[in-house]
Protein backbone atom coordinates (compact mmCIF):
# COMPACT_ATOMS: atom_id res chain seq x y z
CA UNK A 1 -13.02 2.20 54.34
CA UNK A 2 -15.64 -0.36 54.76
CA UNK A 3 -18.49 1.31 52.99
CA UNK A 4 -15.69 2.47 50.29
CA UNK A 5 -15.97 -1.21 49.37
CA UNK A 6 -19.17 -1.99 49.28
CA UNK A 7 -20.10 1.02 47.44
CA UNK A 8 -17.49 -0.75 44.73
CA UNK A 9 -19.40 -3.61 44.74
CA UNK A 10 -22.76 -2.20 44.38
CA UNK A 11 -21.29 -0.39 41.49
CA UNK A 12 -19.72 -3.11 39.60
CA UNK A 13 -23.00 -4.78 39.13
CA UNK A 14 -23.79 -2.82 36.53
CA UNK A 15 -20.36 -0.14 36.24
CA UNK A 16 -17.41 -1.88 34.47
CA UNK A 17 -14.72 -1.63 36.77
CA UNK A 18 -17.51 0.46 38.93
CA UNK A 19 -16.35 3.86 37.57
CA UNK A 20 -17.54 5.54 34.71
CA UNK A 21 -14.12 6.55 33.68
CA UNK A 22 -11.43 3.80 33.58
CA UNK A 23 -8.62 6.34 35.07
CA UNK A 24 -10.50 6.58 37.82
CA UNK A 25 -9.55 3.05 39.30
CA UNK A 26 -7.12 3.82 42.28
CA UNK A 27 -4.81 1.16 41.91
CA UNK A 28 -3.69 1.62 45.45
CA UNK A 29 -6.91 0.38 46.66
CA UNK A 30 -7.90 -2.05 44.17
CA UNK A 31 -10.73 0.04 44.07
CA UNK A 32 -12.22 3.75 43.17
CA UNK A 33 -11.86 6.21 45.84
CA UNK A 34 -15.37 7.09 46.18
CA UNK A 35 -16.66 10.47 47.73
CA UNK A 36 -19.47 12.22 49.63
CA UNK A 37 -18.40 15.83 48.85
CA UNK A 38 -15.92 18.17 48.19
CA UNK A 39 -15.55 21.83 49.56
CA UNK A 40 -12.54 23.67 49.06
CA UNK A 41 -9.25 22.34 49.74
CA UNK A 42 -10.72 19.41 50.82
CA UNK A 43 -12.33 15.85 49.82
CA UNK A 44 -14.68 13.52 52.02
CA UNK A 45 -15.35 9.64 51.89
CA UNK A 46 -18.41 7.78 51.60
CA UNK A 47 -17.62 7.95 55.99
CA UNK A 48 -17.25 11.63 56.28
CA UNK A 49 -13.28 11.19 56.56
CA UNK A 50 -11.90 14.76 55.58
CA UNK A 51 -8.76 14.31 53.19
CA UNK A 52 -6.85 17.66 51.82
CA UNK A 53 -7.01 16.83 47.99
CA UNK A 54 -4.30 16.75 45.98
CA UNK A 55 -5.77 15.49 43.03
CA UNK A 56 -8.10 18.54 42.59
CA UNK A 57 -10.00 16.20 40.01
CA UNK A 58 -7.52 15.57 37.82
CA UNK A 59 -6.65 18.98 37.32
CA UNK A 60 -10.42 20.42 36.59
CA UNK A 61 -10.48 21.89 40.47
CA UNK A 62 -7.67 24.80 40.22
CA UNK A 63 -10.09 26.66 42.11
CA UNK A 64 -11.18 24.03 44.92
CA UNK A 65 -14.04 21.98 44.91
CA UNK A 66 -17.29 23.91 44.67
CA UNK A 67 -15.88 27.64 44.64
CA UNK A 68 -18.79 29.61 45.88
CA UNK A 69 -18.34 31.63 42.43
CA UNK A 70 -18.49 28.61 40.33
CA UNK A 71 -21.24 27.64 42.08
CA UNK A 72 -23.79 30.68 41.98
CA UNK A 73 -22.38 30.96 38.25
CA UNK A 74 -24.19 27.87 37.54
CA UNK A 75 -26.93 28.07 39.96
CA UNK A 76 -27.93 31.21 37.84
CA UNK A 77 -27.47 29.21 34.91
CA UNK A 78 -30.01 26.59 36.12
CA UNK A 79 -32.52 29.27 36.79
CA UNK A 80 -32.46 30.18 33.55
CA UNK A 81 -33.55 26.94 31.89
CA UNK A 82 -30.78 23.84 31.75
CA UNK A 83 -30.37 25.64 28.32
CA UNK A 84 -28.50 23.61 25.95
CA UNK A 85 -28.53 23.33 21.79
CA UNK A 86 -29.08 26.82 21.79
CA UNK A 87 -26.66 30.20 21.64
CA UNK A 88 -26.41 32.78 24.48
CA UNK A 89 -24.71 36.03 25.06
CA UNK A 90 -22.33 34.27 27.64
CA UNK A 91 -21.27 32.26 24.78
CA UNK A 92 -19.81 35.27 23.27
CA UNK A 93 -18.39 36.66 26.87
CA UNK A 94 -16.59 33.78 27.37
CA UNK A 95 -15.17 33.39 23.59
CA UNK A 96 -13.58 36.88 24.08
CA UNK A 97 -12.12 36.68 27.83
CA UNK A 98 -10.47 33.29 26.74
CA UNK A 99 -9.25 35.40 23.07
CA UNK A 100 -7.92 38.22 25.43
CA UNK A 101 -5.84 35.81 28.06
CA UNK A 102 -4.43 33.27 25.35
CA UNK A 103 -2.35 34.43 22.55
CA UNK A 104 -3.07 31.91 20.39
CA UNK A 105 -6.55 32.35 20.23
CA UNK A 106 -8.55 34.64 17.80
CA UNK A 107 -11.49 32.39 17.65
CA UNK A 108 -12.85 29.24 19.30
CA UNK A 109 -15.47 26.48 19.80
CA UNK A 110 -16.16 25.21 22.74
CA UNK A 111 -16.31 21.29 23.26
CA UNK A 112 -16.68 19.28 26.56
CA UNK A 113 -13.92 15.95 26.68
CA UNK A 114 -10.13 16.82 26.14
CA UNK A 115 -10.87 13.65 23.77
CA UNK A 116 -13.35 15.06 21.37
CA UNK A 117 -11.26 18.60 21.51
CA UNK A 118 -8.19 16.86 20.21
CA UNK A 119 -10.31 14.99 17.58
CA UNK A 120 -11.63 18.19 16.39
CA UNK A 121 -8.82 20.28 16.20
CA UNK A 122 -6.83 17.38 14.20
CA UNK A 123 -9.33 17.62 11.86
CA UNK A 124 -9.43 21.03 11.56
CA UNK A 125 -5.59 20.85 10.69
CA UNK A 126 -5.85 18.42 8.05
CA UNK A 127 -8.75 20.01 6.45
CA UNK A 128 -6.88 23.26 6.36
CA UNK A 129 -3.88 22.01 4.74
CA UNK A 130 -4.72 19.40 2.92
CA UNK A 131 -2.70 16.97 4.48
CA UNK A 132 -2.82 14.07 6.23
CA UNK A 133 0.09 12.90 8.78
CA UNK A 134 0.21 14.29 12.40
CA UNK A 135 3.27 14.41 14.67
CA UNK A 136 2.87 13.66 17.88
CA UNK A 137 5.24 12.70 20.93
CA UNK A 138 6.01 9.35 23.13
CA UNK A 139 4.56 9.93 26.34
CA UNK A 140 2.23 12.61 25.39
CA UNK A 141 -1.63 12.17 26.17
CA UNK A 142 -4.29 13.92 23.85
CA UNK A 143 -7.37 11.53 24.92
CA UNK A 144 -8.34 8.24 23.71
CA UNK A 145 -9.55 9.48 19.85
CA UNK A 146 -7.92 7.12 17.37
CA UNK A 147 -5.73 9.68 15.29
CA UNK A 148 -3.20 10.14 17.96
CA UNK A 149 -3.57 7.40 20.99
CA UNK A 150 -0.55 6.05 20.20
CA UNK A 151 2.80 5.66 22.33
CA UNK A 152 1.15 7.30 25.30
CA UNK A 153 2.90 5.03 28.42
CA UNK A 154 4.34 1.51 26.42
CA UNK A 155 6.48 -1.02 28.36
CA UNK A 156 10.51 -0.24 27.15
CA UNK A 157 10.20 -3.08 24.73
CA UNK A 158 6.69 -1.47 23.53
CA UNK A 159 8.44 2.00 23.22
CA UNK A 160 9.53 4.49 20.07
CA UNK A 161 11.01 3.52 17.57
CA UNK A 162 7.79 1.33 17.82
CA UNK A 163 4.45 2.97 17.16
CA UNK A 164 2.37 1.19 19.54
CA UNK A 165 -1.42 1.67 19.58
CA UNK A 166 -2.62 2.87 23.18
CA UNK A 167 -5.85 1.32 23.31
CA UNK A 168 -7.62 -1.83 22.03
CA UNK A 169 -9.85 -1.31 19.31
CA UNK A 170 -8.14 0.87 16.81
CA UNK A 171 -8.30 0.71 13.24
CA UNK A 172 -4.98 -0.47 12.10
CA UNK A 173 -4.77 1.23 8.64
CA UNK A 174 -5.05 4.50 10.69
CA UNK A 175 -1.44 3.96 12.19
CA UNK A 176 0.26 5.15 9.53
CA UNK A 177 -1.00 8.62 9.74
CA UNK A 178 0.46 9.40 12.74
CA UNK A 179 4.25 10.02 12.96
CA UNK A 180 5.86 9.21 16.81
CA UNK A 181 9.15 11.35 18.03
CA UNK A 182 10.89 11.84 20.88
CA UNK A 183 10.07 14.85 23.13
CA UNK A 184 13.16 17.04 23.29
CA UNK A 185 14.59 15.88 20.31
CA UNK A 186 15.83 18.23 18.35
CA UNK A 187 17.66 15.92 15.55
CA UNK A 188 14.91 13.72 14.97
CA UNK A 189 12.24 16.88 14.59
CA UNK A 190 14.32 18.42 12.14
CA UNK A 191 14.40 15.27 10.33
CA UNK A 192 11.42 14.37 9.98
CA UNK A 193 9.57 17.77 9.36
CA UNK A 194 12.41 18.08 6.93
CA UNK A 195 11.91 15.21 5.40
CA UNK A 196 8.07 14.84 5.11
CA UNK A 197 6.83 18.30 6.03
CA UNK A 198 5.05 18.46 2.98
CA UNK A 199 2.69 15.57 4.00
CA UNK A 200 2.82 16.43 7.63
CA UNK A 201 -0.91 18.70 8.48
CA UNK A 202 -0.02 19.27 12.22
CA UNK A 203 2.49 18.86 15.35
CA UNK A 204 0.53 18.28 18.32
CA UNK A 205 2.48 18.20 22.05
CA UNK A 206 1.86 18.88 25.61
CA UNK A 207 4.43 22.12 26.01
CA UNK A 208 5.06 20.57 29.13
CA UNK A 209 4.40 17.08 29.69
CA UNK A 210 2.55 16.23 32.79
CA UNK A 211 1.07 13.32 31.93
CA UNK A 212 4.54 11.51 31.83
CA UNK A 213 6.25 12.95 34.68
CA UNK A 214 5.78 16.99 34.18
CA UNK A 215 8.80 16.69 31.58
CA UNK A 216 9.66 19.95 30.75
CA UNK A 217 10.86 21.10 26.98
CA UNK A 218 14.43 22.59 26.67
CA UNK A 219 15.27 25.90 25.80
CA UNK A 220 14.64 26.25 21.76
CA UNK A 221 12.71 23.16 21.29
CA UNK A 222 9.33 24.75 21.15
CA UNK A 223 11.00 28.06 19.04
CA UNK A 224 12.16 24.76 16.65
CA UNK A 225 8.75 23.37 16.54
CA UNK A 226 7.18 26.83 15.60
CA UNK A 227 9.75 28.01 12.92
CA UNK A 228 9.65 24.43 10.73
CA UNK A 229 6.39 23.77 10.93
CA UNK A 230 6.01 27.65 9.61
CA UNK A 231 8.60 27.05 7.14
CA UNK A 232 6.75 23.67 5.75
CA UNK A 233 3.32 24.66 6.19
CA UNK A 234 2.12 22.53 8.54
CA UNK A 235 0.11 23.84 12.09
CA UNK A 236 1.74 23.67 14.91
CA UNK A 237 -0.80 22.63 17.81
CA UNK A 238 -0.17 22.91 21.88
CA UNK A 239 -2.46 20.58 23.82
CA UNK A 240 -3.17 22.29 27.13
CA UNK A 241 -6.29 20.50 28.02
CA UNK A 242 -3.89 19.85 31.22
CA UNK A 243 -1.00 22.86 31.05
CA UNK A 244 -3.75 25.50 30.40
CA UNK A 245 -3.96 27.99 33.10
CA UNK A 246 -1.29 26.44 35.57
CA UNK A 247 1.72 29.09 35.79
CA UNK A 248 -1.07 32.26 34.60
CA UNK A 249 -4.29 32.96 32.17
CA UNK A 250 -2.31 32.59 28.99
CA UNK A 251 -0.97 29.57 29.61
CA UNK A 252 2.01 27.36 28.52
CA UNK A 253 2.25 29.38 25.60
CA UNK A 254 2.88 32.61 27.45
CA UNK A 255 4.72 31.14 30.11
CA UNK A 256 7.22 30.12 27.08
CA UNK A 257 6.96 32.93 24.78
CA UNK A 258 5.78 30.50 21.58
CA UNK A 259 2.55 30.67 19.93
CA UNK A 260 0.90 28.04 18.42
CA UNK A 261 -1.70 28.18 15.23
CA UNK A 262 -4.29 26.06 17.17
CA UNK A 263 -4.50 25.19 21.08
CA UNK A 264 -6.82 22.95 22.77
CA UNK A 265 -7.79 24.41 26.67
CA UNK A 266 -9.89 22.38 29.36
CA UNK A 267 -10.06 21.12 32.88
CA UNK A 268 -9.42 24.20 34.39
CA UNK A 269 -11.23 26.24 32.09
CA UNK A 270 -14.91 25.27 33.55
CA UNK A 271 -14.05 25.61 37.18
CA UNK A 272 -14.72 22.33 37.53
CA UNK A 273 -17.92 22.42 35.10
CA UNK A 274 -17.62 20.32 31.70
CA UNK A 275 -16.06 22.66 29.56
CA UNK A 276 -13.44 22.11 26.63
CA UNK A 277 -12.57 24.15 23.77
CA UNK A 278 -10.14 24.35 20.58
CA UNK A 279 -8.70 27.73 19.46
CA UNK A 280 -6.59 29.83 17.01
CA UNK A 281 -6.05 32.03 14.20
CA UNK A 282 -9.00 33.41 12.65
CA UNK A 283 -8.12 32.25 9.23
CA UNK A 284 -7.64 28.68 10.60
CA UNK A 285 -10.73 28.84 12.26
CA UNK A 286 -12.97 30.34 9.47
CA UNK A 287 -12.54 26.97 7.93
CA UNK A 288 -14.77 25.86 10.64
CA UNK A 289 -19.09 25.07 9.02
CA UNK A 290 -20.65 26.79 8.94
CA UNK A 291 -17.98 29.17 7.14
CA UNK A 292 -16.19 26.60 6.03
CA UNK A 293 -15.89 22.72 5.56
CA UNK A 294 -14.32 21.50 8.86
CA UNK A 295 -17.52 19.77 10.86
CA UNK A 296 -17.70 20.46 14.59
CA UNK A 297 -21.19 20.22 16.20
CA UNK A 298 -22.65 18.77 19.10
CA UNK A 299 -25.99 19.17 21.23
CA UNK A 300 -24.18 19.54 24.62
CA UNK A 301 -21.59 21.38 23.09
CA UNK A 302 -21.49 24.72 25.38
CA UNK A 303 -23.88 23.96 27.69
CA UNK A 304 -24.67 27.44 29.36
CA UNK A 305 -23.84 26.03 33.39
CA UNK A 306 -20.32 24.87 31.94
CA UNK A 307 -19.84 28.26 30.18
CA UNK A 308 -21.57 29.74 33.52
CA UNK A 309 -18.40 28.19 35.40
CA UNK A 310 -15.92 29.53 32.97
CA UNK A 311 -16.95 32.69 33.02
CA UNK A 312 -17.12 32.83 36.84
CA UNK A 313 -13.35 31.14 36.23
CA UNK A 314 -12.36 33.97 34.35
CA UNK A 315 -13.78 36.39 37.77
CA UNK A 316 -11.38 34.48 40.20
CA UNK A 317 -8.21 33.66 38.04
CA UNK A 318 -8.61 37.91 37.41
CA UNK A 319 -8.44 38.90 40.97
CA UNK A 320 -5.56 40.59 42.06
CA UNK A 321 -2.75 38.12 43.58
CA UNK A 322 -4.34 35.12 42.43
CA UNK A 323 -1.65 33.63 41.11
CA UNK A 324 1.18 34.99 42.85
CA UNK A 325 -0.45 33.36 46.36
CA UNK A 326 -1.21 29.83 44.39
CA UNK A 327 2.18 29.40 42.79
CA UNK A 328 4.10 30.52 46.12
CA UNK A 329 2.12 27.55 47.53
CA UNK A 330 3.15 25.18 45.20
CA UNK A 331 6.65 25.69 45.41
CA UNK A 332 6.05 25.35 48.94
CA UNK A 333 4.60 22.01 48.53
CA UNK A 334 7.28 20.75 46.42
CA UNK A 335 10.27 22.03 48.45
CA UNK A 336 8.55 20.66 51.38
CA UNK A 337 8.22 17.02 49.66
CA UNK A 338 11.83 16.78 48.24
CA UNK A 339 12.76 17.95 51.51
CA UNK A 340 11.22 15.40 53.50
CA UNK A 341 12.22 12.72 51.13
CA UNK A 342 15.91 14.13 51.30
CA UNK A 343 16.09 13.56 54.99
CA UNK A 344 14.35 10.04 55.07
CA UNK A 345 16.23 8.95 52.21
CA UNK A 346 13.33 7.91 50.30
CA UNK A 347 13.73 7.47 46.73
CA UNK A 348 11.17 10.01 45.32
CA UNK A 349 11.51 13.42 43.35
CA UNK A 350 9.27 16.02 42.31
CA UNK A 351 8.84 17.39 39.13
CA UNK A 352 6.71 20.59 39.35
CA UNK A 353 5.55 23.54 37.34
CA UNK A 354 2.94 26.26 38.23
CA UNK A 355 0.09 24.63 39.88
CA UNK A 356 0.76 20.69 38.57
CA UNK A 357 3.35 18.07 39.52
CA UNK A 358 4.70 14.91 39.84
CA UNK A 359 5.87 13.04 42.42
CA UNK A 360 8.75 9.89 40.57
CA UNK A 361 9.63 7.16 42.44
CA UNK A 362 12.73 5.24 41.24
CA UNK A 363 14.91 8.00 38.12
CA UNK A 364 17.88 8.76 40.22
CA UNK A 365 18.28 12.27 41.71
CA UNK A 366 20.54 12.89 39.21
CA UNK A 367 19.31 11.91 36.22
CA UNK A 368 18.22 14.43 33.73
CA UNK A 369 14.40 13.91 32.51
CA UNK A 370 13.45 14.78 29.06
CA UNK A 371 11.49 12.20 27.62
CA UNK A 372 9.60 9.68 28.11
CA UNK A 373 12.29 7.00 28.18
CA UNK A 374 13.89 8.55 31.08
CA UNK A 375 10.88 8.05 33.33
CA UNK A 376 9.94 4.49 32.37
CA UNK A 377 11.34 2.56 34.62
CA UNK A 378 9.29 4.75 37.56
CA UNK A 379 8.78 2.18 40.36
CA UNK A 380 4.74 2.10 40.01
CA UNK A 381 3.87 -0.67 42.81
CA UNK A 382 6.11 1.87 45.26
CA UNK A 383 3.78 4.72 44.10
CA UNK A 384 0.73 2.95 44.52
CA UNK A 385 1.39 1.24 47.90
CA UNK A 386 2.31 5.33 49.03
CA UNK A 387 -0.80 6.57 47.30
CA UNK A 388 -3.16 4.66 50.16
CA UNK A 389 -0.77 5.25 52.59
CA UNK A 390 -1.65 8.70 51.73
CA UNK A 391 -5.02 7.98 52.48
CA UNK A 392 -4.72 6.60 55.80
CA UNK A 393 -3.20 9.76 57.06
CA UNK A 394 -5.57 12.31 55.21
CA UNK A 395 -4.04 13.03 52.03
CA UNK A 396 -5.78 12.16 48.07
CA UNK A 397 -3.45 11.41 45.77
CA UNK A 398 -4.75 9.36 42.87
CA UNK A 399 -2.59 7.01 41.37
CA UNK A 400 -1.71 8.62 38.17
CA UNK A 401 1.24 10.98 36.67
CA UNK A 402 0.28 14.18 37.84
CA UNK A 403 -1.57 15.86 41.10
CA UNK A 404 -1.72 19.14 42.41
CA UNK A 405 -3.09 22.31 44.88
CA UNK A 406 -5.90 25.11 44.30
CA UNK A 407 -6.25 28.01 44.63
CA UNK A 408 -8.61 27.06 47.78
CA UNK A 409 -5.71 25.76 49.13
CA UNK A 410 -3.85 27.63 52.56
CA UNK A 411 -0.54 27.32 54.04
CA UNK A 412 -2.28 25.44 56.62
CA UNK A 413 -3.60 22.75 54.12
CA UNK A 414 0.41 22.84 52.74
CA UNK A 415 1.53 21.61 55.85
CA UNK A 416 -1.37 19.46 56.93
CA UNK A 417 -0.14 17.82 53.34
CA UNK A 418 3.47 17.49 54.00
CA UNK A 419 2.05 15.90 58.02
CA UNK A 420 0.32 13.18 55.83
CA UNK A 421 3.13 12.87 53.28
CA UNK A 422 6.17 12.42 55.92
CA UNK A 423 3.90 9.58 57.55
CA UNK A 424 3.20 7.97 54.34
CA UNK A 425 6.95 7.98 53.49
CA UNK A 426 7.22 6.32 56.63
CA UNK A 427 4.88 3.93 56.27
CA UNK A 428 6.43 2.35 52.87
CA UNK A 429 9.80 2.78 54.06
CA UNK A 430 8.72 0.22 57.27
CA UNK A 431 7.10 -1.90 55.28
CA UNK A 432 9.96 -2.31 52.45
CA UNK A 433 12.02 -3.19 55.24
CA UNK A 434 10.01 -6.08 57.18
């Protein structure tokens, strides 16, 4: 990958870290994973090397890369002006397809990071109680706004009962709005919305928590979360910037029966264009300006080729069997990968739902996962080394929590993934050895 590292090079002159996004360093490379193109199933290097992509851009690619749909969607947008700071009639097409697939959602803005979406909906929340403190969960990821970037991945010694900030920079006076708990736990959550409900403006959690491991909640912990925050007045929010749209088009929250007062939804939602938005009741939202006193503005906010791409989204994720073929794929996949690591004896698990997973190297077979604690000690350096091992036999993975397959994605690609997977295996099992 020769020209993989000079093109990291180049870039770092005047790139920190040569990316433009700091998760986008592959720590298996030292580098970025830099690419040509993407079609489909499949990604290609700066060389023209064809890998089958399980990263599917961090999640924003449920379709594949460059779904002819997606792509006249937005060519049709271009033609009609780069239109942006202004209000269409798609605008209003795509506010009531998303309203008629998620149940939480009566009425909605539409944002572009998963970061800003967060922001906005906290905000929202605490102008529409009149609170102040937010719960939120250890190992949970809502973006890098300082209200809730806190506890996201610490070190054990770093970890809850600390509150630990997750990024440099933060205001330190802020900390003490935010209130850290244990996923899963039902004793503490009773406690402390008990407790302090009536200070407490929102709850805010991944229903299922891919970005530590794709930690699933246990049965009643979300049906907990919705009756005290009703019973103390505070909103209960699901973050499915990442969970949206993975098991069906009404997400976590209809996967699991429990409906949140607010939801955030993006990645997925643009078919790979810049698209975010925040959601929920209509008497929650009404507080938004200009009805109400809750700011949310922005001159890129809805620009008509993202809402071009979720409305073409929308098209695909409706046709018949669309799901039913993905998710039979992914549990494919992941049968295919524990299998494999069964019979090599290589320490590594999956942890799957709908169209997202993780791969774990290092919690025993049989431990139980249900927080973030129980995932800590993953064996990262093993991960990474597999990750470019990966590579070298025509599989992206990026070195993060969570990967995953498309809807672009054939049982062909599925085993061409498990071929490159067995061989990485392989690979780091050799070289542990020597």
């Amino acid at each position: 990958m020769a020209r993989n590292r000079e093109q990291w090079q180049r870039a770092s002159r005047h790139l920190p870290g040569g990316v433009c996004a700091s998760a986008r360093s592959h720590k298996g490379l030292g580098s970025p994973f830099y690419v040509s193109r993407g079609e489909g199933s499949r990604v290609y290097d700066l060389e023209g090397n064809e890998y089958v992509d399980l990263c599917t851009s961090f999640g924003s690619a449920l379709l594949g890369q460059a779904h002819p749909r997606v792509s006249q969607a937005v060519a049709q947008a271009l033609e009609m002006g780069l239109i942006c700071a202004h209000e269409h009639e798609w605008h209003a097409q795509l506010a009531q397809r998303i309203a008629e697939a998620v149940p939480a959602v009566e009425m909605l803005r539409f944002t572009m990071s998963g970061t800003e979406t967060t922001y906005y909906a906290v905000k929202l929340a605490r102008e529409y109680t009149g609170r102040s403190l937010v719960v939120k969960f250890e190992g949970h990821f809502h973006g890098y706004n300082d209200y809730l970037a806190y506890n996201y991945w610490p070190s054990p010694a770093e970890a809850w009962p600390q509150v630990t900030p997750a990024a440099a920079g933060m205001p330190e006076d802020w900390q003490g709005g935010c209130i850290v708990l244990p996923f899963n736990d039902f004793e503490r959550a009773e406690e402390a919305l008990i407790r302090r409900g009536h200070e407490i403006a929102a709850v805010i959690l991944e229903p299922v928590n891919y970005n530590s491991g794709t930690l699933l909640p246990e049965d009643g912990f979300l049906p907990l979360l919705r009756r005290l925050t009703t019973e103390q007045g505070s909103l209960l929010i699901f973050d499915e910037i990442l969970s949206g749209f993975r098991t069906g088009p009404g997400c976590m929250q209809a996967t699991y029966g429990v409906v949140p007062d607010l939801c955030t939804l993006g990645k997925a939602l643009g078919g790979g264009m810049p698209l975010s938005a925040f959601g929920g009741e209509r008497s929650i939202m009404e507080h938004v300006a200009p009805l109400g006193r809750a700011q949310h503005s922005g001159t890129y906010n809805g620009h008509l080729s993202a809402i071009a791409g979720g409305l073409a989204f929308f098209d695909v994720i409706g046709q018949a069997g669309c799901y039913e073929a993905l998710l039979a794929r992914c549990q494919r996949l992941y049968a295919g990968i524990d299998e494999i690591a069964g019979r090599l004896g290589f320490p590594a698990r999956v942890q799957g739902l709908g169209a997202r997973f993780s791969l774990l190297f290092g919690p025993p077979a049989g431990r139980t996962l249900r927080r973030y604690r129980d995932v800590v000690d993953n064996d990262w350096p093993m991960f990474h080394r597999f990750c470019s091992a990966c590579l070298d036999h025509g599989v992206y993975l990026h070195t993060m929590w969570h990967h995953g397959i498309s809807a672009a994605h054939s049982d062909a690609d599925v085993d061409r993934a498990l071929e490159g997977i067995e061989a990485a295996f392989r690979d780091v099992l050799a070289e542990s050895s020597e």
